[in-house]
Protein backbone atom coordinates (compact mmCIF):
# COMPACT_ATOMS: atom_id res chain seq x y z
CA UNK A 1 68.37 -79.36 -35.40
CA UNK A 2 65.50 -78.29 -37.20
CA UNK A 3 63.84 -77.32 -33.91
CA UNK A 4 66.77 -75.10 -32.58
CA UNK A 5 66.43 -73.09 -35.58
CA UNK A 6 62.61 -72.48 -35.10
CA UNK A 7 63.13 -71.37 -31.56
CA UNK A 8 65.42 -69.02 -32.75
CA UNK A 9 63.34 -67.72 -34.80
CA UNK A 10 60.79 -67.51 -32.03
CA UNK A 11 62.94 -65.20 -30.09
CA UNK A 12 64.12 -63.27 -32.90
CA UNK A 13 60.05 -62.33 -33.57
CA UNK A 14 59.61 -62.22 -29.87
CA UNK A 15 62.39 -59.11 -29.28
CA UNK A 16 61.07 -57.22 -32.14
CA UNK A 17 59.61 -54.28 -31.54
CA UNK A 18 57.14 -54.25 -34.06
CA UNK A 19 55.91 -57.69 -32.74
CA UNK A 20 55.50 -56.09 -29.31
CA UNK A 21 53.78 -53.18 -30.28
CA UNK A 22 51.03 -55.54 -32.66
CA UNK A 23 50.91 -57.71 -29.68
CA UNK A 24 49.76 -54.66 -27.62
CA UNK A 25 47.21 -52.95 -30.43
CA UNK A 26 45.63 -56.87 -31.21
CA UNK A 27 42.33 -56.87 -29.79
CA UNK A 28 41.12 -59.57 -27.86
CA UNK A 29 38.23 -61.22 -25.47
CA UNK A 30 39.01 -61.05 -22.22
CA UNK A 31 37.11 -63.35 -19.56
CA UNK A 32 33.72 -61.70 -17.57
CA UNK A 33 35.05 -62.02 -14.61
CA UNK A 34 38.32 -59.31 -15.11
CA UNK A 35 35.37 -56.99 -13.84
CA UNK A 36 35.00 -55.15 -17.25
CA UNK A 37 31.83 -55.93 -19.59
CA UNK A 38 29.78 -58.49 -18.53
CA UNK A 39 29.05 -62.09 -18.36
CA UNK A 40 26.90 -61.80 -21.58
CA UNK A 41 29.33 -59.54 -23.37
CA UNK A 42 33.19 -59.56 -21.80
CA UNK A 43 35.44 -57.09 -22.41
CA UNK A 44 37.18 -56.85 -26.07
CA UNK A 45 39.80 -54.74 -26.66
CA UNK A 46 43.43 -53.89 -26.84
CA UNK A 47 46.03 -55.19 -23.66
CA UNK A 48 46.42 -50.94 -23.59
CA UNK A 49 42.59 -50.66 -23.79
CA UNK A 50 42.22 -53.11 -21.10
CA UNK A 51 44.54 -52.01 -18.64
CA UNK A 52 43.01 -48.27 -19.22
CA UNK A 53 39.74 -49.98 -18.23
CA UNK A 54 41.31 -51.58 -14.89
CA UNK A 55 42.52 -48.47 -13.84
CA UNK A 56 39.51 -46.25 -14.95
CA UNK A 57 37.27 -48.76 -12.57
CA UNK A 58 39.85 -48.85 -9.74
CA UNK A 59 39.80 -45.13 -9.77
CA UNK A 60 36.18 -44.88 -9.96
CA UNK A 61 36.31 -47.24 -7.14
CA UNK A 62 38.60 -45.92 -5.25
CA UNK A 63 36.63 -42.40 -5.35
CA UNK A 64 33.37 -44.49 -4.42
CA UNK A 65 35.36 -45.54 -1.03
CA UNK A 66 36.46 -41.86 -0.33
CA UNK A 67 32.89 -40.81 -0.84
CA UNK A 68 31.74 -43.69 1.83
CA UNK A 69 34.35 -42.72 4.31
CA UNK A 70 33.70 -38.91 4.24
CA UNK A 71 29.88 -39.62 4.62
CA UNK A 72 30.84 -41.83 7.75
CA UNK A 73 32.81 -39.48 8.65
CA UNK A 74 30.24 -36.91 8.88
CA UNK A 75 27.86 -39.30 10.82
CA UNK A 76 30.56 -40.05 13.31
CA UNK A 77 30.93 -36.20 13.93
CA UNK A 78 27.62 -35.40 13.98
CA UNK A 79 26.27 -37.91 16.62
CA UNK A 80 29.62 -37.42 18.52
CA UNK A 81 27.87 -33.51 19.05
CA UNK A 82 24.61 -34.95 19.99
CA UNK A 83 26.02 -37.20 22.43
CA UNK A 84 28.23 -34.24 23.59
CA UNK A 85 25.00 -32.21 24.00
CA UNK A 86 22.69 -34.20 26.06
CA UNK A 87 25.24 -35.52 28.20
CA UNK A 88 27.29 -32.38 28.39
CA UNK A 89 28.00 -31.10 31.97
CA UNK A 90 28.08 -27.51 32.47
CA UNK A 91 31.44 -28.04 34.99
CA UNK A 92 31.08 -24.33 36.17
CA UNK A 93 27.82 -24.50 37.46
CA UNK A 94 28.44 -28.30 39.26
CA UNK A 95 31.23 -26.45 40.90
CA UNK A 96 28.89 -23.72 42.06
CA UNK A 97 26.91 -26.29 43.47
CA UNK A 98 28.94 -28.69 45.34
CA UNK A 99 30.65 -25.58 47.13
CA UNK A 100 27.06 -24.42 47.56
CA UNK A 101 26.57 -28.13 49.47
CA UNK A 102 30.28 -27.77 51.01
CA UNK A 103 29.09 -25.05 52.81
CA UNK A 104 25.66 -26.41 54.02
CA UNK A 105 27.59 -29.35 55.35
CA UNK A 106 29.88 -27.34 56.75
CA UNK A 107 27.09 -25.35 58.64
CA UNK A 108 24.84 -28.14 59.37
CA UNK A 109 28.10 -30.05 61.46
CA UNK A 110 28.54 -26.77 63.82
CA UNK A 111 24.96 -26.54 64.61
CA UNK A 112 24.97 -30.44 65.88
CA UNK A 113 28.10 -29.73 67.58
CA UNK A 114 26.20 -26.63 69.50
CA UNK A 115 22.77 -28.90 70.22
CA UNK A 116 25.28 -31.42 71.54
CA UNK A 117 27.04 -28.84 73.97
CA UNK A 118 23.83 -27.41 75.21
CA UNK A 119 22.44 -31.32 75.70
CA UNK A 120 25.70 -32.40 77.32
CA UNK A 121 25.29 -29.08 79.79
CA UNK A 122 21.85 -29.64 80.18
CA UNK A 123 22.45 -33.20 81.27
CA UNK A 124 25.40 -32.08 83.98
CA UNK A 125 22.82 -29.39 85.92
């Protein structure tokens, strides 16, 4: 019986706001490896200064990885021009030229098909 009455008690202290709100401001060590302080000194502080912390160093991080990508970014677009530029065809001019060879084909076929008339005439005298 004596036990029911100090778990009562428990949960009367535990849905008090002022026991929430000292529970919140009491400062304690939190372990090195949360990510704030250091193995030699870990964080100490407040559950509202440490959760400050977290999001102060995910933000920080989270800028860091913005930073990164924008800088890749950059490097991407930059050798994406350089590749563009020495292996960039000038499509205008390779027209120009493979009418240019069109035509010389074009010639070169009627002047074997006149060499082979004037051999096959040759050949029938």
């Amino acid at each position: 019986m004596n036990h029911i009455k100090v778990g009562l008690r428990q949960r009367r202290r535990e849905q008090d706001p002022a026991f929430l709100r000292d529970a919140l401001a009491a400062r304690i060590s939190f372990r090195a490896d949360t990510g704030l302080g250091g193995a030699a000194s870990p964080f100490t502080g407040s559950v509202v200064e440490f959760a400050g912390g977290v999001i102060n160093m995910q933000a920080s991080a989270s800028a860091a990885a913005t930073r990164i990508a924008d800088g890749q970014s950059l490097v991407v677009s930059a050798l994406t021009d350089r590749f563009s530029e020495s292996s960039g065809v000038d499509t205008d001019e390779e027209m120009g030229k493979l009418i240019q060879l069109q035509t010389a084909y074009s010639a070169n076929a009627r002047v074997i098909t006149a060499v082979r008339e004037m051999l096959d005439m040759l050949m029938n005298v």
